[in-house]
PDB file of N, CA and C in Angstrom:
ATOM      1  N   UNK A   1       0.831  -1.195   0.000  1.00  0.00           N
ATOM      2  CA  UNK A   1       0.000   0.000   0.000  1.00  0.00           C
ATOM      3  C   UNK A   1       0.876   1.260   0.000  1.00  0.00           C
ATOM      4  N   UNK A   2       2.057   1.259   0.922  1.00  0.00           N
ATOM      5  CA  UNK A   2       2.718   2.396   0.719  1.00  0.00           C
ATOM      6  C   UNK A   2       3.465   2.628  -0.781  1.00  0.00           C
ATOM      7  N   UNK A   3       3.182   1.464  -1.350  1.00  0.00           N
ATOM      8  CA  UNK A   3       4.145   2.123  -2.712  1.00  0.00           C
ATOM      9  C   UNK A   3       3.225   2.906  -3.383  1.00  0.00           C
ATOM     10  N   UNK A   4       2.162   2.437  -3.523  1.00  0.00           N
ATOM     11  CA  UNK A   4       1.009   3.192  -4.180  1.00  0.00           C
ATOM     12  C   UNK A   4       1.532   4.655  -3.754  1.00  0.00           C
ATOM     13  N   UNK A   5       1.356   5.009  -2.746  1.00  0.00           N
ATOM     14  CA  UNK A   5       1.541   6.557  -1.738  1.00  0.00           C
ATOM     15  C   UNK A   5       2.597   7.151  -2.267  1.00  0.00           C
ATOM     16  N   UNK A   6       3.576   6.519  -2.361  1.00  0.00           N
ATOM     17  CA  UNK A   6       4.943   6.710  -2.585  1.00  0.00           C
ATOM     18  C   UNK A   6       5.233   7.209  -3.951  1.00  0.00           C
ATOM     19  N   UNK A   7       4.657   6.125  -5.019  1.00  0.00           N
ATOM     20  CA  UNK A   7       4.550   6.559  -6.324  1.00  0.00           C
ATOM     21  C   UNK A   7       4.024   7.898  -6.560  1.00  0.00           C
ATOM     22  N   UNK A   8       2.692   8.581  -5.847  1.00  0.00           N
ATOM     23  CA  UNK A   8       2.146   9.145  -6.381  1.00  0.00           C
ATOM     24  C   UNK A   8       2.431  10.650  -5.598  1.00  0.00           C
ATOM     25  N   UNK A   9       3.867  10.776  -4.445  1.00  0.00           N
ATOM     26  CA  UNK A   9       4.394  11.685  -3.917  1.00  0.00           C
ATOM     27  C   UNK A   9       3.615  12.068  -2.725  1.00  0.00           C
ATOM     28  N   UNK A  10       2.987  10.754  -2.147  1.00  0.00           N
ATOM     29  CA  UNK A  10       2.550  11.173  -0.863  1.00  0.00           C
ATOM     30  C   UNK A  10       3.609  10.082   0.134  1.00  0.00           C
ATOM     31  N   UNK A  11       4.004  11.037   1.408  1.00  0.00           N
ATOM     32  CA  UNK A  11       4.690  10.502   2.430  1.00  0.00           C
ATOM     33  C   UNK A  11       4.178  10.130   3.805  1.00  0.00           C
ATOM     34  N   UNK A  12       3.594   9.233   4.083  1.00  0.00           N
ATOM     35  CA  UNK A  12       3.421   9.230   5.362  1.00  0.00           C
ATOM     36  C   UNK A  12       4.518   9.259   6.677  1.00  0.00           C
ATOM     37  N   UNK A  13       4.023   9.334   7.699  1.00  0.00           N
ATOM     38  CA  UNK A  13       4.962   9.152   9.272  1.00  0.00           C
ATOM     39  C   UNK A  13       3.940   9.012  10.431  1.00  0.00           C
ATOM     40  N   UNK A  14       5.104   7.775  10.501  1.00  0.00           N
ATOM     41  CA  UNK A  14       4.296   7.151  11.579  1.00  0.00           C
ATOM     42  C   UNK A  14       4.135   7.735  13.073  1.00  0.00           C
ATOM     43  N   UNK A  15       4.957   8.759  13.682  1.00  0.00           N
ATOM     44  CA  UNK A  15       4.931   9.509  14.334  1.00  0.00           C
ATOM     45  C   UNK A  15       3.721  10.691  13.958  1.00  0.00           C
ATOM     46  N   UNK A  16       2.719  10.679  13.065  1.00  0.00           N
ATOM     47  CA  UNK A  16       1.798  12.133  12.887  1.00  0.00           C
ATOM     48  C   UNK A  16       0.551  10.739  12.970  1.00  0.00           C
ATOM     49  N   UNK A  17       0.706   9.318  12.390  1.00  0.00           N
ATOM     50  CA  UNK A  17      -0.620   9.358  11.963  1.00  0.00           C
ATOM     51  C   UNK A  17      -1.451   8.483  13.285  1.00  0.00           C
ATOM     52  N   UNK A  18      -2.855   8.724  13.484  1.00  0.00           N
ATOM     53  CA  UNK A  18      -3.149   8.191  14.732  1.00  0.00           C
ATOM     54  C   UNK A  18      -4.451   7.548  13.696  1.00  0.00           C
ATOM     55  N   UNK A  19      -5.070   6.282  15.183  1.00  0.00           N
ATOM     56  CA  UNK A  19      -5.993   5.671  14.789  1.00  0.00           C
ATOM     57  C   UNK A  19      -7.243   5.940  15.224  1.00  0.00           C
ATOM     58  N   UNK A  20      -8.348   6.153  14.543  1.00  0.00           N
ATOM     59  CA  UNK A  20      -9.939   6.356  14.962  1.00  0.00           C
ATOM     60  C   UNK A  20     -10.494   5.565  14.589  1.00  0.00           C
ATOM     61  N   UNK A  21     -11.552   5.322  15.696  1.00  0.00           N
ATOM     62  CA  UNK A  21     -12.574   3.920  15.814  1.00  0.00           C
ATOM     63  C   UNK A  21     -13.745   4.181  16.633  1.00  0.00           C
ATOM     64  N   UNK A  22     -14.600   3.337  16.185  1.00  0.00           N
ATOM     65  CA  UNK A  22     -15.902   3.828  16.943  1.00  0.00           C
ATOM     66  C   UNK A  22     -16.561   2.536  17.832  1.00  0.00           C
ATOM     67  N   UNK A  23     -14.950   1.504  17.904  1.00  0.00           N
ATOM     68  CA  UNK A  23     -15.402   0.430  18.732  1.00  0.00           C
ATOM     69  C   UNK A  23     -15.315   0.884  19.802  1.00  0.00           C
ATOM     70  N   UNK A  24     -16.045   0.253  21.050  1.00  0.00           N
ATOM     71  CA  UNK A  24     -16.493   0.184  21.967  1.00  0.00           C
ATOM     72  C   UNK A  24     -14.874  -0.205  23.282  1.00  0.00           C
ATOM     73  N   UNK A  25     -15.142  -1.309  22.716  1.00  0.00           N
ATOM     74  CA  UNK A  25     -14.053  -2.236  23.504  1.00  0.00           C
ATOM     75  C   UNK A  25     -12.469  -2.108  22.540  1.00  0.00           C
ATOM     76  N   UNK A  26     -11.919  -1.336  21.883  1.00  0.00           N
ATOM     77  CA  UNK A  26     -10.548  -1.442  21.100  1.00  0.00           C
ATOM     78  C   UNK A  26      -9.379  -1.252  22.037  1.00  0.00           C
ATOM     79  N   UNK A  27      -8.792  -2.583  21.934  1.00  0.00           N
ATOM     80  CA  UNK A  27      -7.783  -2.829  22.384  1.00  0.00           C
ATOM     81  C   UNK A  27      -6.464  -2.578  21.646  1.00  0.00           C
ATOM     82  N   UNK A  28      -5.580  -1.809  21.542  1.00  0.00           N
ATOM     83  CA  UNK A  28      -4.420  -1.518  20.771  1.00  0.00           C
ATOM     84  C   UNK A  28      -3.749  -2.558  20.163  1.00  0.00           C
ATOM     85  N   UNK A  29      -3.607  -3.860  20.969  1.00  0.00           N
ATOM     86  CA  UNK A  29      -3.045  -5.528  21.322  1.00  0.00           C
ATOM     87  C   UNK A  29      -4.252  -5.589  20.087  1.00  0.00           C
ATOM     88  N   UNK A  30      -5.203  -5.695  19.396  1.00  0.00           N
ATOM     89  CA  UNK A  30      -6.235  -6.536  18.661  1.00  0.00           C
ATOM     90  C   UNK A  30      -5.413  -6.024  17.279  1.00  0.00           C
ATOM     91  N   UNK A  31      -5.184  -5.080  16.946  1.00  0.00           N
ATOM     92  CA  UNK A  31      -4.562  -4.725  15.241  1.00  0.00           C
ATOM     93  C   UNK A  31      -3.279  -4.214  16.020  1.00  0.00           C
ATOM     94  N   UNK A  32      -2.202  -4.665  14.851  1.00  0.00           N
ATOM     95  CA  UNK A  32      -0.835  -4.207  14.764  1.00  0.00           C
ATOM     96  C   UNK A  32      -0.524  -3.017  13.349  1.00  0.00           C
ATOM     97  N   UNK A  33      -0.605  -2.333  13.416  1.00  0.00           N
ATOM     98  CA  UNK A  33      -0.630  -1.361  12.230  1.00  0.00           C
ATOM     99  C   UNK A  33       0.922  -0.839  11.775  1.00  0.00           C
ATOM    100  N   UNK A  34       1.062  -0.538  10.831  1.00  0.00           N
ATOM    101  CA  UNK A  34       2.618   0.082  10.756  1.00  0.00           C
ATOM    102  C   UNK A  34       2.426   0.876   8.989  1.00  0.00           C
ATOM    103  N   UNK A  35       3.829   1.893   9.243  1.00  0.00           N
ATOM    104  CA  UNK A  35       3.580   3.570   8.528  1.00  0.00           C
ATOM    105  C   UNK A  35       4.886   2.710   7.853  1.00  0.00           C
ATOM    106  N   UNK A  36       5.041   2.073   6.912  1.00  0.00           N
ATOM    107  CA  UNK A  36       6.865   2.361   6.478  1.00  0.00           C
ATOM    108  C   UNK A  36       7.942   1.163   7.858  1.00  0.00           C
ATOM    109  N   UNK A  37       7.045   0.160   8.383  1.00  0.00           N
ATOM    110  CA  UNK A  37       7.691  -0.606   9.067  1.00  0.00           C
ATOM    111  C   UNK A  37       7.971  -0.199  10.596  1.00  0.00           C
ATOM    112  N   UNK A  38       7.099   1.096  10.877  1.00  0.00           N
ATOM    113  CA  UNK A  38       7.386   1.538  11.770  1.00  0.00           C
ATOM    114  C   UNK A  38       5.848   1.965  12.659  1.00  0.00           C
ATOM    115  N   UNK A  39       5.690   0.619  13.743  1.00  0.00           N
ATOM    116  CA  UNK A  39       4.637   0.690  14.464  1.00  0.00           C
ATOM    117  C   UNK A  39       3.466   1.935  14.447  1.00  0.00           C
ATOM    118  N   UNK A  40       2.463   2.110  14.449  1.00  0.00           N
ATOM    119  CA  UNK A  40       1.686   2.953  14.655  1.00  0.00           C
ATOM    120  C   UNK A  40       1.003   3.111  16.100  1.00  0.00           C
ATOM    121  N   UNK A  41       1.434   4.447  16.554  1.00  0.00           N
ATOM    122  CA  UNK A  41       1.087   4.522  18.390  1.00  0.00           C
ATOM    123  C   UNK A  41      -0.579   4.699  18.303  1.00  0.00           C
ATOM    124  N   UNK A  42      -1.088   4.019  19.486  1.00  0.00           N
ATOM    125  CA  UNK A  42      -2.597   4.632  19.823  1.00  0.00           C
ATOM    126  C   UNK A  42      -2.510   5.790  20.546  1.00  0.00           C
ATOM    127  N   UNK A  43      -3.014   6.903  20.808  1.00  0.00           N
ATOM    128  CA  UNK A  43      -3.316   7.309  21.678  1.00  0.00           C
ATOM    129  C   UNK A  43      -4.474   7.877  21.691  1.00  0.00           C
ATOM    130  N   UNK A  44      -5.299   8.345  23.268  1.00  0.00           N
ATOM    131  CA  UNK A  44      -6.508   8.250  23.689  1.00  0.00           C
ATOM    132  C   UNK A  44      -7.243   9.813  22.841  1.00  0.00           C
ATOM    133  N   UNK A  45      -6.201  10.951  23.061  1.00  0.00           N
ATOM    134  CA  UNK A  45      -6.463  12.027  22.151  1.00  0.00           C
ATOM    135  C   UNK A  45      -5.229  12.655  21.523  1.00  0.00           C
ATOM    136  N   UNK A  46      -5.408  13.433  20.540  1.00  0.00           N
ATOM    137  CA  UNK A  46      -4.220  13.958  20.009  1.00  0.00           C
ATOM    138  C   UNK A  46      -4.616  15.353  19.306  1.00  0.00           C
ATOM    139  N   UNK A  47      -3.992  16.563  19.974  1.00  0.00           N
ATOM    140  CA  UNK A  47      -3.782  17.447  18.968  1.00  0.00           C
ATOM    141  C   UNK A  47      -3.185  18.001  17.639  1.00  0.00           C
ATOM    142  N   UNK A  48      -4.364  18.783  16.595  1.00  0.00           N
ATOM    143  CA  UNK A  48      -4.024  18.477  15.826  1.00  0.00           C
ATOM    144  C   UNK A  48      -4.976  19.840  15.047  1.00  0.00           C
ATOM    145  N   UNK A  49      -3.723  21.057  14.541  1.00  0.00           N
ATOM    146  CA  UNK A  49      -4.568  22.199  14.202  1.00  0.00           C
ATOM    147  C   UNK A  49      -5.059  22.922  15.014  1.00  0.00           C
ATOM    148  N   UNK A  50      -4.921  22.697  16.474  1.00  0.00           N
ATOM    149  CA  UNK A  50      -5.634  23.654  18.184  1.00  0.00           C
ATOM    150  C   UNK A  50      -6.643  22.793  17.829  1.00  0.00           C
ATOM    151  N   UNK A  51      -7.236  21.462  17.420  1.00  0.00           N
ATOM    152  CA  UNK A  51      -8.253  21.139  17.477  1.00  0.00           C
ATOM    153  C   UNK A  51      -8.014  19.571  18.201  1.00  0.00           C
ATOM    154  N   UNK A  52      -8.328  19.068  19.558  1.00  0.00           N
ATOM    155  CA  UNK A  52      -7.802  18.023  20.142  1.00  0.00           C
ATOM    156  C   UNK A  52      -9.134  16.910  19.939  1.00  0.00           C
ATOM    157  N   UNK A  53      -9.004  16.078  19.333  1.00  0.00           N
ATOM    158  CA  UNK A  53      -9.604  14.547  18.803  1.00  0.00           C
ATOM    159  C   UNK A  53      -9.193  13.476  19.933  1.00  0.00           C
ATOM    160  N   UNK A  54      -9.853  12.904  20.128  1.00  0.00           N
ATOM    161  CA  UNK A  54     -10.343  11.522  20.683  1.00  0.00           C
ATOM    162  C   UNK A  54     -10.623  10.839  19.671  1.00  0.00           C
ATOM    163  N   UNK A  55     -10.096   9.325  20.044  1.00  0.00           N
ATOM    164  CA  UNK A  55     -10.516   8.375  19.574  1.00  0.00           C
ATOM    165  C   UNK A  55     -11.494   8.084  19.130  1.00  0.00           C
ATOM    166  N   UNK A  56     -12.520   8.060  19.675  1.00  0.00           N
ATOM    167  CA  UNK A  56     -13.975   8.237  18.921  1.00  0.00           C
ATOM    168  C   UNK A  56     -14.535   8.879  18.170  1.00  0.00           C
ATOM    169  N   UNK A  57     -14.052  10.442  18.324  1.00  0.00           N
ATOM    170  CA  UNK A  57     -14.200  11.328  17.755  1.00  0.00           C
ATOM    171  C   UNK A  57     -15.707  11.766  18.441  1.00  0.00           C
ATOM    172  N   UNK A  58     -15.488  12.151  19.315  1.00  0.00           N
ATOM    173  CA  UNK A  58     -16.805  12.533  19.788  1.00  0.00           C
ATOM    174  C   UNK A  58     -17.026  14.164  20.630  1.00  0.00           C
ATOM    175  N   UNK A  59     -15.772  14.594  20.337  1.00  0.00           N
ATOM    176  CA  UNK A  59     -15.241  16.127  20.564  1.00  0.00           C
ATOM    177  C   UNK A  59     -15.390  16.700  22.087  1.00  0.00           C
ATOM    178  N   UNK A  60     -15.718  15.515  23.138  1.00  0.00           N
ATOM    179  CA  UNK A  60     -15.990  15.852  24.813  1.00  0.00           C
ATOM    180  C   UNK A  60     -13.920  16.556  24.550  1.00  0.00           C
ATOM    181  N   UNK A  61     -13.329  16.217  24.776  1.00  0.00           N
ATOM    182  CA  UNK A  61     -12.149  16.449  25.313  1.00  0.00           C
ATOM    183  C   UNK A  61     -11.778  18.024  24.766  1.00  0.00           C
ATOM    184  N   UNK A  62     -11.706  18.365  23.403  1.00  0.00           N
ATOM    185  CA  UNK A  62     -11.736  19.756  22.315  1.00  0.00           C
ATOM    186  C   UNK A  62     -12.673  20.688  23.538  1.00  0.00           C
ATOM    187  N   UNK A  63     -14.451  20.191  23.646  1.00  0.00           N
ATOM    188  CA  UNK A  63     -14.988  21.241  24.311  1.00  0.00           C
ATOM    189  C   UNK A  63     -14.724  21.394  25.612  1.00  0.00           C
ATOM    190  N   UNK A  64     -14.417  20.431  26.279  1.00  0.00           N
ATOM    191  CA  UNK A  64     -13.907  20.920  27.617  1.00  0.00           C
ATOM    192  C   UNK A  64     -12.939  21.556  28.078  1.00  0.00           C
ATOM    193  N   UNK A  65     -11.805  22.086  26.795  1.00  0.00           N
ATOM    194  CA  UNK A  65     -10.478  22.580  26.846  1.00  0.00           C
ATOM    195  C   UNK A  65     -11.417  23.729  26.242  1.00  0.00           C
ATOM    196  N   UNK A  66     -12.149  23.855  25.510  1.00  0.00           N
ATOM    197  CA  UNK A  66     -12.787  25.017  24.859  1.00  0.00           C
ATOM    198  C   UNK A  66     -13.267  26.201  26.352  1.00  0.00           C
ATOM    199  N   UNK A  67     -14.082  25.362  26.898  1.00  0.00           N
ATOM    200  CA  UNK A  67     -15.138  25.907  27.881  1.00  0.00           C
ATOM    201  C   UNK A  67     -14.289  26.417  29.415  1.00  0.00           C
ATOM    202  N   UNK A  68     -13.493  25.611  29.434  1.00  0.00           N
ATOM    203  CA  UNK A  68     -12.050  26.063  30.343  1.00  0.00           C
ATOM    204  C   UNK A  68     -11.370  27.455  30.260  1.00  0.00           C
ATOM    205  N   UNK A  69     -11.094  27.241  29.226  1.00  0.00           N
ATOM    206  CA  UNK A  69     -10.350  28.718  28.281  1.00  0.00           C
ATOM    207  C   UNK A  69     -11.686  29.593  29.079  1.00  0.00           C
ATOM    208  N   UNK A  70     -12.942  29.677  28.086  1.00  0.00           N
ATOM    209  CA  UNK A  70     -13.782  30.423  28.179  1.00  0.00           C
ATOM    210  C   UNK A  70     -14.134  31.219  29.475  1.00  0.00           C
ATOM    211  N   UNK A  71     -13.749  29.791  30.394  1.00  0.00           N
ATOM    212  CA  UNK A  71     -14.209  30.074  31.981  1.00  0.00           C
ATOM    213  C   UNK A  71     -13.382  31.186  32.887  1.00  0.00           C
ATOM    214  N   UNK A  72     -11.754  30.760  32.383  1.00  0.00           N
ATOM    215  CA  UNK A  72     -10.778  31.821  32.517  1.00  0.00           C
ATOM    216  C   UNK A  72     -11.289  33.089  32.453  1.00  0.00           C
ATOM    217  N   UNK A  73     -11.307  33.776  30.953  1.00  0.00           N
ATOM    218  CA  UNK A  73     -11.516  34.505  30.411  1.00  0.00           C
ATOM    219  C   UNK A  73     -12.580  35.585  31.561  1.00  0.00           C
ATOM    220  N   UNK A  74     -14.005  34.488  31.150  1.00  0.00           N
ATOM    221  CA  UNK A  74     -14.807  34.939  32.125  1.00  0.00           C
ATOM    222  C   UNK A  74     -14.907  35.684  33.219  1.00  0.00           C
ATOM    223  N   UNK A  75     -14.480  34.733  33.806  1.00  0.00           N
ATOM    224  CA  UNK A  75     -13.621  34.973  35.134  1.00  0.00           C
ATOM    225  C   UNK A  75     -13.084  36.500  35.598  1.00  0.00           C
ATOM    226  N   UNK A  76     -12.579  36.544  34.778  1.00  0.00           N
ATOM    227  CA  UNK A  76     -11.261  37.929  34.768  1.00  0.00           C
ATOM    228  C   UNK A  76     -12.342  39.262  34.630  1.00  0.00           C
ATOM    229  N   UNK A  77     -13.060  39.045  33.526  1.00  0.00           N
ATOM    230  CA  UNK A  77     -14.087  40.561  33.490  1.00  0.00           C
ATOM    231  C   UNK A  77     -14.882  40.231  34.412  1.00  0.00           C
ATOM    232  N   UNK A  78     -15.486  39.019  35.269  1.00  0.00           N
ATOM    233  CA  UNK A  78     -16.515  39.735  36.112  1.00  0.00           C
ATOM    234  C   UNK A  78     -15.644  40.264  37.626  1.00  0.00           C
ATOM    235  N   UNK A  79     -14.335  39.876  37.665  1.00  0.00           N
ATOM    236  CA  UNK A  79     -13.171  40.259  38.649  1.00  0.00           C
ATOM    237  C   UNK A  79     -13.325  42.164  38.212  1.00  0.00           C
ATOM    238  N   UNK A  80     -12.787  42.914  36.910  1.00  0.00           N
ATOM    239  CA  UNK A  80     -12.904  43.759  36.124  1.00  0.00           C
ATOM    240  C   UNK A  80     -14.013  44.652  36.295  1.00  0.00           C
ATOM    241  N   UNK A  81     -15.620  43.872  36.582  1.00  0.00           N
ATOM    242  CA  UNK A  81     -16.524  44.186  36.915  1.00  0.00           C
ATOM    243  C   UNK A  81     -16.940  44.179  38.086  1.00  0.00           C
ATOM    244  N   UNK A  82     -16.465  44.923  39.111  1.00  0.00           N
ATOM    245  CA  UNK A  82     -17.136  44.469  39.784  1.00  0.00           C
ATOM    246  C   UNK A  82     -17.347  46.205  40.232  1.00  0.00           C
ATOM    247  N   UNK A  83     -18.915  46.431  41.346  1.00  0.00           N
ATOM    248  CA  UNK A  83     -19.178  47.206  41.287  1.00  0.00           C
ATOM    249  C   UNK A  83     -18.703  48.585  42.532  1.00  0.00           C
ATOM    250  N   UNK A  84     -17.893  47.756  43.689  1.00  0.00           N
ATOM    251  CA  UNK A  84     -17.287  48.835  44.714  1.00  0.00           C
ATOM    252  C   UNK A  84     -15.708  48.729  44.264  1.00  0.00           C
ATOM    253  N   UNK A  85     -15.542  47.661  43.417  1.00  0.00           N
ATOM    254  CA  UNK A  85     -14.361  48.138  43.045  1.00  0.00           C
ATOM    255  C   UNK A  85     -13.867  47.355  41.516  1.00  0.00           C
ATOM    256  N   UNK A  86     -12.799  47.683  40.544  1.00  0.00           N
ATOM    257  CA  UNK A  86     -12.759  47.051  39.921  1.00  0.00           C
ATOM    258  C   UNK A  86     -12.439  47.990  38.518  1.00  0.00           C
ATOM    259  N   UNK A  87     -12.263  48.259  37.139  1.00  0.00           N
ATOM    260  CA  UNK A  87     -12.061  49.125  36.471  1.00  0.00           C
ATOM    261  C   UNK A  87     -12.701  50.233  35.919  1.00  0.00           C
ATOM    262  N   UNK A  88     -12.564  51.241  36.026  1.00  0.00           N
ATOM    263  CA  UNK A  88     -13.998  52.393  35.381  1.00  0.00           C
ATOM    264  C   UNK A  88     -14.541  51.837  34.273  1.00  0.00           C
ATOM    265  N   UNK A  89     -15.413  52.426  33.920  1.00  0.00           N
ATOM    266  CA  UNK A  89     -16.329  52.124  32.527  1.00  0.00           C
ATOM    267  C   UNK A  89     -15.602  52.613  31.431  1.00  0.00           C
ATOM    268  N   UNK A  90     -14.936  53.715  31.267  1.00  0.00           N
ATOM    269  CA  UNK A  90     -14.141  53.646  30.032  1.00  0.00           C
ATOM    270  C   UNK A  90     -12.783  52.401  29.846  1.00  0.00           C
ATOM    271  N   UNK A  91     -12.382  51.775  31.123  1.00  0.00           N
ATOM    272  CA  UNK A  91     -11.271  51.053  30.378  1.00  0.00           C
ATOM    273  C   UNK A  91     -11.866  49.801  30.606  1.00  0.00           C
ATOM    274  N   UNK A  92     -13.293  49.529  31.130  1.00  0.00           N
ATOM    275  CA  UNK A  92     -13.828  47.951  31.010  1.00  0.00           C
ATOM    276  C   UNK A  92     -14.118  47.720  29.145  1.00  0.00           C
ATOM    277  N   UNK A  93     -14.411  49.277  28.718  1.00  0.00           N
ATOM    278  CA  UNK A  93     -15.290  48.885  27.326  1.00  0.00           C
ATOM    279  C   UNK A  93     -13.857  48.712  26.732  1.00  0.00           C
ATOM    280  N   UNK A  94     -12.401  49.141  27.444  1.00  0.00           N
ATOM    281  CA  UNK A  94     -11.329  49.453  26.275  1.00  0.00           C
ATOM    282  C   UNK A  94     -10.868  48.079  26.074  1.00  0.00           C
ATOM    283  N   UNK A  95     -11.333  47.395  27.513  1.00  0.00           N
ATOM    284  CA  UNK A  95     -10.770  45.785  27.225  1.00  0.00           C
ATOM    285  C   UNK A  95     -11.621  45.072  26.753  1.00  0.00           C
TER     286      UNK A  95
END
């Protein structure tokens, strides 16, 4: 299969490429996979683009790093806001 790839100027690496599955029970031990003779790793998620994938692909792990961030963020202007103390109204709107 890789010559096909090869011929046609595509390169794989086995270090970038990961596996997705929508089994239930996948055991890493059940398929042996390999890039060019060189094992293919499982892992549970992997970033890729700021966009972090799971195995399943079912995007819990992406939004909970999403909503985290968000919570930060949050956080900070209602600190910013607050009303006996905290930044005037011209430099809350400047941030």
């Amino acid at each position: 299969m890789t010559t096909f790839f090869e011929r046609w100027g595509f390169k794989f690496s086995a270090q970038k490429t990961i596996v997705f599955t929508r089994r239930q029970h996948f055991r890493p031990d059940d398929v042996k996979l390999t890039v060019g003779g060189c094992p293919i790793k499982v892992e549970n998620t992997v970033k890729f683009l700021g966009v972090i994938f799971d195995k399943a692909l079912t995007w819990s792990p992406h939004l909970e790093h999403v909503v985290a961030r968000c919570n930060k963020r949050l956080n900070l202007l209602k600190v910013m806001a607050g009303t006996r103390w905290g930044a005037s109204k011209d430099v809350f709107l400047l941030v």
